[in-house]
C-alpha atoms as a PDB file:
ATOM      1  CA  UNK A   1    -139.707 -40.894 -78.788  1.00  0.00           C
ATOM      2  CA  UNK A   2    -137.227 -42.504 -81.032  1.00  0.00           C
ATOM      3  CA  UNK A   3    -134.825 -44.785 -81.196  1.00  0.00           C
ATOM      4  CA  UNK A   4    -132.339 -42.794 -83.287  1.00  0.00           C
ATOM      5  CA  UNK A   5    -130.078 -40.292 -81.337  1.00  0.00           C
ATOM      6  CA  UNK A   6    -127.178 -37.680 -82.596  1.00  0.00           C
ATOM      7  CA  UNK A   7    -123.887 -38.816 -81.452  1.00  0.00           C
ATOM      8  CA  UNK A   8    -122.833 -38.022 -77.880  1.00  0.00           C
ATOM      9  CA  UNK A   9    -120.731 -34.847 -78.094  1.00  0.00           C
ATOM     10  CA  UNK A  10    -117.270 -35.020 -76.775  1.00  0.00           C
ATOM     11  CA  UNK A  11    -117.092 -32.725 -73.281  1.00  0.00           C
ATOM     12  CA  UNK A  12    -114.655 -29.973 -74.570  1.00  0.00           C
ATOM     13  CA  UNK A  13    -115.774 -26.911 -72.416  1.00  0.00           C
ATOM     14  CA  UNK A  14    -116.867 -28.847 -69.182  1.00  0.00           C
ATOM     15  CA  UNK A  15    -117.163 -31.929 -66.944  1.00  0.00           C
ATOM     16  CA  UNK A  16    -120.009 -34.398 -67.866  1.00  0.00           C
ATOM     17  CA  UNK A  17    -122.583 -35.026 -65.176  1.00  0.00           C
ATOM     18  CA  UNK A  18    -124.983 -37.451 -64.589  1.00  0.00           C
ATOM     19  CA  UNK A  19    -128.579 -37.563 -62.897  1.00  0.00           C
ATOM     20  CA  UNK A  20    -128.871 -40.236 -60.220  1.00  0.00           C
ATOM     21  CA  UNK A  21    -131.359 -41.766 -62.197  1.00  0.00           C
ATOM     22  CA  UNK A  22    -130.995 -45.824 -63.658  1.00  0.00           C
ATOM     23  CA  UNK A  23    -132.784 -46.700 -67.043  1.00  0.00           C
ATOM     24  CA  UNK A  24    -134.299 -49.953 -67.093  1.00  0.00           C
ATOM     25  CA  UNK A  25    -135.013 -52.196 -70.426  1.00  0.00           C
ATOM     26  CA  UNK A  26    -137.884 -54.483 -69.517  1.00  0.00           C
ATOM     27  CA  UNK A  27    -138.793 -57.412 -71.211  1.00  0.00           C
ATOM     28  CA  UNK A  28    -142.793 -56.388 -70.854  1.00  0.00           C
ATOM     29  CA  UNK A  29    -145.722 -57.257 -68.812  1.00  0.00           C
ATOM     30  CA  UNK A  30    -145.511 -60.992 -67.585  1.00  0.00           C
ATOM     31  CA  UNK A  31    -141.343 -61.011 -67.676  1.00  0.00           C
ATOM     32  CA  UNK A  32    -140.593 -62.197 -64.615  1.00  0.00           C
ATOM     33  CA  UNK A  33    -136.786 -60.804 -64.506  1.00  0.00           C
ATOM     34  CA  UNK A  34    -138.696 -57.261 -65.361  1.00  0.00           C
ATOM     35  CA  UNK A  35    -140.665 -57.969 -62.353  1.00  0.00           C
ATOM     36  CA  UNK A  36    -137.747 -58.945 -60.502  1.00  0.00           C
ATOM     37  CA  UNK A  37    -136.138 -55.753 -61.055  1.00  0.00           C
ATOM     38  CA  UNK A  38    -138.925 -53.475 -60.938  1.00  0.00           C
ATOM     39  CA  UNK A  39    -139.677 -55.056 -56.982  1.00  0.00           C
ATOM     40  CA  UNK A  40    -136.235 -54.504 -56.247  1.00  0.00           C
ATOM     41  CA  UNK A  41    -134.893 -51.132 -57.416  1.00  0.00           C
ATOM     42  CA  UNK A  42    -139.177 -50.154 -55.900  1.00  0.00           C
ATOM     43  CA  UNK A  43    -138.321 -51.252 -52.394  1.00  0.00           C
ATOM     44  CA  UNK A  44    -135.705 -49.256 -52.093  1.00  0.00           C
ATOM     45  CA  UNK A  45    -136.999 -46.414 -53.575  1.00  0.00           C
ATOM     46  CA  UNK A  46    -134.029 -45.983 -56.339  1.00  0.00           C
ATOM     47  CA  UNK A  47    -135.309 -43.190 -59.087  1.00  0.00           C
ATOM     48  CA  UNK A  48    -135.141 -44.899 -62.422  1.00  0.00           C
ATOM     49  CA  UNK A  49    -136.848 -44.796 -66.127  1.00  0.00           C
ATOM     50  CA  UNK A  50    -138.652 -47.519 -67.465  1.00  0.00           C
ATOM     51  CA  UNK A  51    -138.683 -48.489 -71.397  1.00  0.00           C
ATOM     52  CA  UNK A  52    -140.146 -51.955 -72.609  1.00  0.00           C
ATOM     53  CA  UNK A  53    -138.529 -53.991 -75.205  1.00  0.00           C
ATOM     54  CA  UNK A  54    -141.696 -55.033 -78.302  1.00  0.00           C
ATOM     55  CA  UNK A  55    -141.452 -57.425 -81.038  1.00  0.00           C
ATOM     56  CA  UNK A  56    -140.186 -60.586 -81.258  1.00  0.00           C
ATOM     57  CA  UNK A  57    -136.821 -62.122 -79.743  1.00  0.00           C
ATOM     58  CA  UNK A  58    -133.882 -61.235 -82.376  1.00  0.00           C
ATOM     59  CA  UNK A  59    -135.647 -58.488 -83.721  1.00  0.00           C
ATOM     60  CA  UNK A  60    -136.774 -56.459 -80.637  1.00  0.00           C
ATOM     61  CA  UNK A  61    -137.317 -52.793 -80.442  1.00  0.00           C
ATOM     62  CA  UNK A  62    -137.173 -49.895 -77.675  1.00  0.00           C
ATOM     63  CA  UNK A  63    -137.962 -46.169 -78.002  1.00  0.00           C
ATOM     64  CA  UNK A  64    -135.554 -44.577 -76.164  1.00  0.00           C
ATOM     65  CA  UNK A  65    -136.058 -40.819 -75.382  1.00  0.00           C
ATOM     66  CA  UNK A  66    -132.888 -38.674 -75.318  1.00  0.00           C
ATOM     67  CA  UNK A  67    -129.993 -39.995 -73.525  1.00  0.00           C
ATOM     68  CA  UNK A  68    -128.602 -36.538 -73.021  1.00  0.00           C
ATOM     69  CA  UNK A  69    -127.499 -33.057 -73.722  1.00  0.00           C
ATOM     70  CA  UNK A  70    -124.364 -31.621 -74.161  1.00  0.00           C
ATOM     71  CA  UNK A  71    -122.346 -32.745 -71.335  1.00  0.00           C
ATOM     72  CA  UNK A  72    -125.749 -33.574 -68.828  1.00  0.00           C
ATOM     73  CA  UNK A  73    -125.970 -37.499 -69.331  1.00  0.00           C
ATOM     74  CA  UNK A  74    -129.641 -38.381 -67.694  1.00  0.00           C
ATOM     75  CA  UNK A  75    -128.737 -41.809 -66.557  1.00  0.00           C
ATOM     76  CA  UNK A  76    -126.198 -43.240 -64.223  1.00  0.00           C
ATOM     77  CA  UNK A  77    -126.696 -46.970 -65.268  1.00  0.00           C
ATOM     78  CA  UNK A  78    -128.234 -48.940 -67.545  1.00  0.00           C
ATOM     79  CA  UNK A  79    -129.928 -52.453 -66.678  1.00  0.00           C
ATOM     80  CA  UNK A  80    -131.351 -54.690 -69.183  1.00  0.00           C
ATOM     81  CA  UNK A  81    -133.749 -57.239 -67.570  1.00  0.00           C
ATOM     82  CA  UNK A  82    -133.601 -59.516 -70.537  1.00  0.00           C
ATOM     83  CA  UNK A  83    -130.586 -59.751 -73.140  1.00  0.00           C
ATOM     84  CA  UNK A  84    -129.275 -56.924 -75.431  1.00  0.00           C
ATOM     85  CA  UNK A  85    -128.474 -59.461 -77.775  1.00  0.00           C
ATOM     86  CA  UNK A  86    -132.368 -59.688 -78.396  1.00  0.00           C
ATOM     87  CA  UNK A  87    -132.587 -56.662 -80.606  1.00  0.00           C
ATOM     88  CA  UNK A  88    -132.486 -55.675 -84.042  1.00  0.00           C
ATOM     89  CA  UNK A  89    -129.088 -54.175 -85.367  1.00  0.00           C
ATOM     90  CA  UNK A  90    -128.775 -50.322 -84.943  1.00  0.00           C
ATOM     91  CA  UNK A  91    -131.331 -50.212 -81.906  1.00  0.00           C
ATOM     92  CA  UNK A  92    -129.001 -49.492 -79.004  1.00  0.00           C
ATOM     93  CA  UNK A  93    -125.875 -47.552 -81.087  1.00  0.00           C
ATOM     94  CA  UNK A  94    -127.365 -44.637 -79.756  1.00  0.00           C
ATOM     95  CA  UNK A  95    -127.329 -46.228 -75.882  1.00  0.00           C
ATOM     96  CA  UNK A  96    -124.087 -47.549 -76.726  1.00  0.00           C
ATOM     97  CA  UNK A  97    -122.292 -44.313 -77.632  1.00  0.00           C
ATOM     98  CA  UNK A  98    -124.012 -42.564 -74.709  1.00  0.00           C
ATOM     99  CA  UNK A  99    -122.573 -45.614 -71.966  1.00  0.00           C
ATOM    100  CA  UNK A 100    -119.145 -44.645 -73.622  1.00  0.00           C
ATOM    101  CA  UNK A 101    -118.767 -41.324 -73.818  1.00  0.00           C
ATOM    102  CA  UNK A 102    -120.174 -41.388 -69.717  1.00  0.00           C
ATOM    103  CA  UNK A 103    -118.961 -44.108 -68.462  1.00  0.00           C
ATOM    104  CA  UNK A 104    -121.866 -45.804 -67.756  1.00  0.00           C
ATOM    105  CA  UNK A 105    -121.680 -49.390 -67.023  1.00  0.00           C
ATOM    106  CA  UNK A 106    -124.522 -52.056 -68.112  1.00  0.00           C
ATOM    107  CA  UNK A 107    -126.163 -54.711 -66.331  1.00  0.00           C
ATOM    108  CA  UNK A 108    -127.500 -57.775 -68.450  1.00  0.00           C
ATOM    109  CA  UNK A 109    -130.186 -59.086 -66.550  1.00  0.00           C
ATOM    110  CA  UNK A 110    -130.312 -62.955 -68.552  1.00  0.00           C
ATOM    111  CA  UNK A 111    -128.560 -63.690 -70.853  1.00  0.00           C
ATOM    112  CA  UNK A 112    -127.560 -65.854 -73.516  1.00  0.00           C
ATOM    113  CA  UNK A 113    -123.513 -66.942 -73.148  1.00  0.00           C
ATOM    114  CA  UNK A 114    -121.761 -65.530 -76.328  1.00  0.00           C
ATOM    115  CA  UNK A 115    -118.401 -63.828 -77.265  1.00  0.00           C
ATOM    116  CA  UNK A 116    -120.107 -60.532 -76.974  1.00  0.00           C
ATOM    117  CA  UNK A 117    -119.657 -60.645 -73.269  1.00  0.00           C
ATOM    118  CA  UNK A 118    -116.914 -62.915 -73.488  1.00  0.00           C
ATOM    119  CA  UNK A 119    -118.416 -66.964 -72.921  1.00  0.00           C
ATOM    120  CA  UNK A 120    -119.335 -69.694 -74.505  1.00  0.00           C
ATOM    121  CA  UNK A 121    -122.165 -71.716 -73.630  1.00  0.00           C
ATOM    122  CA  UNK A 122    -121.099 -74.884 -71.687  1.00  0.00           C
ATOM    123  CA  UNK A 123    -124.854 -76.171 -71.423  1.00  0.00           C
ATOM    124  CA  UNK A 124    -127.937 -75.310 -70.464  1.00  0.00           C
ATOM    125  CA  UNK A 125    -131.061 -76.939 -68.360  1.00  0.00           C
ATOM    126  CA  UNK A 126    -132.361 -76.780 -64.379  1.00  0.00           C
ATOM    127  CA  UNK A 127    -130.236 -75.312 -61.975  1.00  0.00           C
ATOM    128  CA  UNK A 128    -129.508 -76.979 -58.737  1.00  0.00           C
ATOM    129  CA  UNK A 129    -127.035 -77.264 -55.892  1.00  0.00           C
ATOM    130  CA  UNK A 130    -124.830 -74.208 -54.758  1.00  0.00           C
ATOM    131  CA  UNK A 131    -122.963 -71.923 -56.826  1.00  0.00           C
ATOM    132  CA  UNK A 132    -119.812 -70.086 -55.682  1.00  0.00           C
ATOM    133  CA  UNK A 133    -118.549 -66.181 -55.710  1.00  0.00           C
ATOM    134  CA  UNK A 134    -115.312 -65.979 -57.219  1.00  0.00           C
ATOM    135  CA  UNK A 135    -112.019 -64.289 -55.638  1.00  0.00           C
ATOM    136  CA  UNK A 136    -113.251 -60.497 -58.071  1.00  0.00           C
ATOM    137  CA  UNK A 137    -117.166 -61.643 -56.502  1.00  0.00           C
ATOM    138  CA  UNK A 138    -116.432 -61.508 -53.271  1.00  0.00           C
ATOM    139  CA  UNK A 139    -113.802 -58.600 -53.702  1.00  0.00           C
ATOM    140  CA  UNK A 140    -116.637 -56.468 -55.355  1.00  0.00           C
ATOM    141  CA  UNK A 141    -119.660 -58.595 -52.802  1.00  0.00           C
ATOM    142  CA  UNK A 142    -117.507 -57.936 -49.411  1.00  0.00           C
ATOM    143  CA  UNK A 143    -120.998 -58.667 -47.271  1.00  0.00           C
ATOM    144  CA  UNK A 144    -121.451 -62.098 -48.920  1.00  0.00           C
ATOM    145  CA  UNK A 145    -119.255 -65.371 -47.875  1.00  0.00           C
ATOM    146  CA  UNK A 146    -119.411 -66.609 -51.499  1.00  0.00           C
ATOM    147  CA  UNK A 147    -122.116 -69.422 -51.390  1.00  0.00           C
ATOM    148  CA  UNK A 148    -125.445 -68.937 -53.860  1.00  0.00           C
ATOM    149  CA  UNK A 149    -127.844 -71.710 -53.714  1.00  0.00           C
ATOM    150  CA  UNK A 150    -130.119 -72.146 -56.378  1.00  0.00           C
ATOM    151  CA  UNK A 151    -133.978 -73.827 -55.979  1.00  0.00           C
ATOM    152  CA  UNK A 152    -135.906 -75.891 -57.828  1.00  0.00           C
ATOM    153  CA  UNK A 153    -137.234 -74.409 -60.997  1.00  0.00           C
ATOM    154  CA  UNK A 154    -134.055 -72.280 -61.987  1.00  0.00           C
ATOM    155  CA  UNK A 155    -132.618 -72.750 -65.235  1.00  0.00           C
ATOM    156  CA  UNK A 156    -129.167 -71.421 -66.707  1.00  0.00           C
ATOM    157  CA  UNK A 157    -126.602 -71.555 -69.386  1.00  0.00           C
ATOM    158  CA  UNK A 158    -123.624 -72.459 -67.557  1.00  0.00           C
ATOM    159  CA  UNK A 159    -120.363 -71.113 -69.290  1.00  0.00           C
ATOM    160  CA  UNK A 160    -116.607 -70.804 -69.848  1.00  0.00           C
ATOM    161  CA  UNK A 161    -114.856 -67.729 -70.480  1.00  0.00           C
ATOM    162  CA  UNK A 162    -113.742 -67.080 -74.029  1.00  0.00           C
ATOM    163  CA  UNK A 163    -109.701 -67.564 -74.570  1.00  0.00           C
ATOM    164  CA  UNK A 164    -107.838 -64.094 -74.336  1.00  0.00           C
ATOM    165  CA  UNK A 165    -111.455 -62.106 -73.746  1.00  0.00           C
ATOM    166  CA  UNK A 166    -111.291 -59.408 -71.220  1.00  0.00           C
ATOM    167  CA  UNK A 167    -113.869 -61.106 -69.069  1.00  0.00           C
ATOM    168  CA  UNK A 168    -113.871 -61.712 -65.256  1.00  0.00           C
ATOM    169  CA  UNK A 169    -116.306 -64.464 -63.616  1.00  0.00           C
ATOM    170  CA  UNK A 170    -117.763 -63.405 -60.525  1.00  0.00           C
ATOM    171  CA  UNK A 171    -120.125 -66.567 -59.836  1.00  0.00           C
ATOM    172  CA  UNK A 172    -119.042 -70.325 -60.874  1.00  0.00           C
ATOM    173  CA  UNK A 173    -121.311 -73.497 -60.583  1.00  0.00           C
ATOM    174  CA  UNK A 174    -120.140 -76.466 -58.556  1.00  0.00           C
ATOM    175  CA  UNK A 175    -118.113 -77.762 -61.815  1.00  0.00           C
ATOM    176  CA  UNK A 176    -116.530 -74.503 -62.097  1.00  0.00           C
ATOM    177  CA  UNK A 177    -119.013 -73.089 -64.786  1.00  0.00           C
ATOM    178  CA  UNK A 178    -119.926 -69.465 -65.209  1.00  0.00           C
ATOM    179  CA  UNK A 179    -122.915 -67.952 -63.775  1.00  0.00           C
ATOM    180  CA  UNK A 180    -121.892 -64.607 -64.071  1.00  0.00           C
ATOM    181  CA  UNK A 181    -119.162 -62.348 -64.929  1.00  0.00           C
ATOM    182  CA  UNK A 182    -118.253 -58.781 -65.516  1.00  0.00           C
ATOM    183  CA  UNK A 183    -117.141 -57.875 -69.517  1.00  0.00           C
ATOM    184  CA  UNK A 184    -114.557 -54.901 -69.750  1.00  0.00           C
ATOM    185  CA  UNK A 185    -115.405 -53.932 -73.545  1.00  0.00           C
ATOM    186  CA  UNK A 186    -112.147 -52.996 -75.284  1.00  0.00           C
ATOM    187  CA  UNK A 187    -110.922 -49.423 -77.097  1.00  0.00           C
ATOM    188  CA  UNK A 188    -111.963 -50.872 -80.038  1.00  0.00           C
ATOM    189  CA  UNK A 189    -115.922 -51.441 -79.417  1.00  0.00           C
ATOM    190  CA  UNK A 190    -119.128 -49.641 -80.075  1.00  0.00           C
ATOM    191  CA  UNK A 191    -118.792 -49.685 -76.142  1.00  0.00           C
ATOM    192  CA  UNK A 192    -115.787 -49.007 -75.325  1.00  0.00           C
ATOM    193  CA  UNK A 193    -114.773 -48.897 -71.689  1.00  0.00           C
ATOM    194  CA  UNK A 194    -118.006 -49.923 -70.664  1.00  0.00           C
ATOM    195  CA  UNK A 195    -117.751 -52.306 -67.983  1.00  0.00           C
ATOM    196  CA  UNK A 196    -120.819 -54.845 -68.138  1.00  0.00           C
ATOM    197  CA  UNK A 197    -122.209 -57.515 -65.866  1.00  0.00           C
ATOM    198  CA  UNK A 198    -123.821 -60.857 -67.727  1.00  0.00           C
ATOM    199  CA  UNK A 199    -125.670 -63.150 -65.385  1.00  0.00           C
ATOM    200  CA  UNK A 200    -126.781 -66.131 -67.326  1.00  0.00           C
ATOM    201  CA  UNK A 201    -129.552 -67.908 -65.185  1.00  0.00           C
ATOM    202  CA  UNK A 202    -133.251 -66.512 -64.987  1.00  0.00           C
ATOM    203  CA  UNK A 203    -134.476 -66.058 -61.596  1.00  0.00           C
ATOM    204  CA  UNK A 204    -138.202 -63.887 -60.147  1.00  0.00           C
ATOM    205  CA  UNK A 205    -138.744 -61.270 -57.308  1.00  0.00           C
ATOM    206  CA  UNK A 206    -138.928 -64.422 -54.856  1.00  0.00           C
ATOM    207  CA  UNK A 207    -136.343 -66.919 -55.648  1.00  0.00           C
ATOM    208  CA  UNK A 208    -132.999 -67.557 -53.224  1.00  0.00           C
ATOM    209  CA  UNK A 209    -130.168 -66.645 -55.862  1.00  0.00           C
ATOM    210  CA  UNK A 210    -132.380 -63.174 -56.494  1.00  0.00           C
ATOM    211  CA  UNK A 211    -133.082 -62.515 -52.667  1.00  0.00           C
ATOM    212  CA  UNK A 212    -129.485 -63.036 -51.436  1.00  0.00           C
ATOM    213  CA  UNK A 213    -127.904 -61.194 -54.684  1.00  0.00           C
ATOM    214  CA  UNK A 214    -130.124 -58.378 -55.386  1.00  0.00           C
ATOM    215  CA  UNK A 215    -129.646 -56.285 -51.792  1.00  0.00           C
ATOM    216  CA  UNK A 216    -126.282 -56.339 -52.942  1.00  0.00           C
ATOM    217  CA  UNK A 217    -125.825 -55.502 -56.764  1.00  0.00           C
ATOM    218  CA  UNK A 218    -125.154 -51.487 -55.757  1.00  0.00           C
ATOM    219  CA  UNK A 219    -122.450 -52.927 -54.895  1.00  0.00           C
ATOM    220  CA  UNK A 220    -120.819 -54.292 -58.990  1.00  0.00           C
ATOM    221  CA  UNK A 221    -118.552 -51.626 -59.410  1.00  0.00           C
ATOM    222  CA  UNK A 222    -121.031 -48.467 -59.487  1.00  0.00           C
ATOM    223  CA  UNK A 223    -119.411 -47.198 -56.237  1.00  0.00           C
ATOM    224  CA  UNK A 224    -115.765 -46.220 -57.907  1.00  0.00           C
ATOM    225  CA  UNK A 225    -116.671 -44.673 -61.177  1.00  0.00           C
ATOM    226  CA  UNK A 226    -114.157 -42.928 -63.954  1.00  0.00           C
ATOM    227  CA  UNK A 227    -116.489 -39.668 -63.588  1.00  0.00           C
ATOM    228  CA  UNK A 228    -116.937 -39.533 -60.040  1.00  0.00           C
ATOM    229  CA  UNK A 229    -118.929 -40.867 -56.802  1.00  0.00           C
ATOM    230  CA  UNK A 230    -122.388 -42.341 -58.066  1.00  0.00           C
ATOM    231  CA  UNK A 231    -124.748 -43.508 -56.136  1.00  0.00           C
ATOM    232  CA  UNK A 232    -125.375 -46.880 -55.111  1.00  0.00           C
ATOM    233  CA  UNK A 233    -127.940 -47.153 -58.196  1.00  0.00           C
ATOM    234  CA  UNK A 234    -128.608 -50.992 -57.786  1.00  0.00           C
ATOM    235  CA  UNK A 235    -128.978 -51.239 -53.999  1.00  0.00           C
ATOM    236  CA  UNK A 236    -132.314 -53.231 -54.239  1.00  0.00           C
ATOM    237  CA  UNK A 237    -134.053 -54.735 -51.617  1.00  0.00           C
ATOM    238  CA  UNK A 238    -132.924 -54.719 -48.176  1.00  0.00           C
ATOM    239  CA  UNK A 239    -136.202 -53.774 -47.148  1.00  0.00           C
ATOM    240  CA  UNK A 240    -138.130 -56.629 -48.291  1.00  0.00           C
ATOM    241  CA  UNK A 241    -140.761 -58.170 -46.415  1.00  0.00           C
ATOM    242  CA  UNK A 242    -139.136 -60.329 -43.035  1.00  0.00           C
ATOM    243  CA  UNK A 243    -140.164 -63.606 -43.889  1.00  0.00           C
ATOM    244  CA  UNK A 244    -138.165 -63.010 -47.417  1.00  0.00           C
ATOM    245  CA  UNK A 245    -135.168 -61.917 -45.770  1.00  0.00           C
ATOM    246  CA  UNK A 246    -135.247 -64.600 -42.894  1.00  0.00           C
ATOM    247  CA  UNK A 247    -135.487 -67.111 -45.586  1.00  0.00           C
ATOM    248  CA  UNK A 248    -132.234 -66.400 -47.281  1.00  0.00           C
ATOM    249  CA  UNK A 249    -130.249 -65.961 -43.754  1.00  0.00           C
ATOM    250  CA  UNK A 250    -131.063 -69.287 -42.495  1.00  0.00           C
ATOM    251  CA  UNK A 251    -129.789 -70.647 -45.198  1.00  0.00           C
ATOM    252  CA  UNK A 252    -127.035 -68.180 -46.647  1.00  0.00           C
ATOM    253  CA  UNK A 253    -123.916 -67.335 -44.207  1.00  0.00           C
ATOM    254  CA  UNK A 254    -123.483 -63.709 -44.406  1.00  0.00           C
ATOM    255  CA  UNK A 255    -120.182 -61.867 -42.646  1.00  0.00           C
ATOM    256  CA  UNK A 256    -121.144 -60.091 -39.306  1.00  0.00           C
ATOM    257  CA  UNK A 257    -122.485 -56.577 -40.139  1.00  0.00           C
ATOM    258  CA  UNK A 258    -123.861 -57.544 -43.578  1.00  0.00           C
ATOM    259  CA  UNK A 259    -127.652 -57.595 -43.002  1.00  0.00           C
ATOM    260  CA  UNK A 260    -127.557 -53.768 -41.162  1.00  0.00           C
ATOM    261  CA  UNK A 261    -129.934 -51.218 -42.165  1.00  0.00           C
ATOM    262  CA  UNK A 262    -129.572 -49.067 -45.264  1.00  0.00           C
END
């Protein structure tokens, strides 16, 4: 294993193609946005690799094993349960290249607001109340009315979108903060063309905001891809226990035909 990689060819003789397989970054054992994700993308049964982050925050490491050959990329999205802002320099230019040259988009499980995905910080501390899916949220979340409530014991960085950056929020607060938002990185980045979701509140496998948004996150633009159909790589729990799910519908209005089977 390794965390150094030769650069991703460019695909002059044929197509790339991907495996229907996710990579997930963990944060460790006791992380509970690892957990979070591990429970979901498990219940459904979506095929995925598993790689945990070590060392301390700013200077993490991950040993990645190849990323792909020739024109065969072996992963059709990338999630990072924590922040990729954690690690040392030169740890993910390999992973970058690689979500480039296929296309593959990036989910950033918690994160830290910061002109790498295109925010500023606005704050931070306990989150409470309800938060709001944008116009692009509920264009790319069809099943969801646009309410998110948030329990006691959430905590955030509520944020504002950086002048002129090619960022879209998808989830504001109840003073119009961002929760989350989708970064389109430009021709000129180490990912360029990547398209990459930031949420910036921490959540576990049992909380409301996870429970209500997780069933749904196949749905953040992995459908319509540059390369082709994917599969819907995020669709994460719809099968969770009853109780769970009868929780969040009491209290979240979903549009008729939302909650069918998968």
């Amino acid at each position: 294993m390794t965390t150094a990689q030769a650069a991703v060819p460019a695909f002059a003789d044929s197509a790339p193609q991907l495996d229907l397989k996710g990579l997930l970054i963990g944060g460790g054992q006791g992380d509970p946005t690892t957990a979070a994700w591990q429970n979901a993308l498990d219940t459904e049964g979506v095929a995925y690799t598993q790689v945990n982050a070590a060392g301390e925050l700013g200077s993490e490491t991950v040993s990645l094993r190849a990323l792909s050959s020739g024109a065969h990329g072996y992963h059709n999205g990338v999630v990072f349960a924590d922040s990729p802002a954690w690690f040392s320099a030169g740890q993910l230019t390999a992973l970058d290249s690689y979500e480039s040259a296929f296309g593959v988009r990036q989910v950033d499980g918690y994160v830290y607001p910061s002109a790498s995905v295109g925010l500023t910080a606005g704050g931070s501390g306990a989150m409470s109340g309800t938060a709001q899916l944008t116009a692009a949220g509920l264009a790319g979340l069809p099943e969801l009315k646009g309410p998110v409530p948030f329990e006691v014991g959430s905590y955030g960085y509520p944020a504002t979108p950086v002048a002129g950056a090619p960022v879209t929020p998808w989830l504001r607060d109840a003073a119009g903060q961002t929760l989350a938002a989708v970064y389109q990185h430009p021709a000129a980045d180490a990912q360029a063309g990547v398209s990459e979701l930031a949420l910036t509140f921490d959540y576990n496998a049992t909380e409301l905001p996870w429970l209500l948004l997780a069933p749904r996150l196949d749905q953040l633009g992995y459908a319509e891809h540059p390369l082709g159909p994917l599969p819907q790589l995020l669709r994460a729990g719809c099968r969770r226990l009853v109780h769970r799910r009868q929780r969040v519908e009491q209290q979240v209005p979903v549009h008729p035909g939302g909650d069918r089977p998968r």
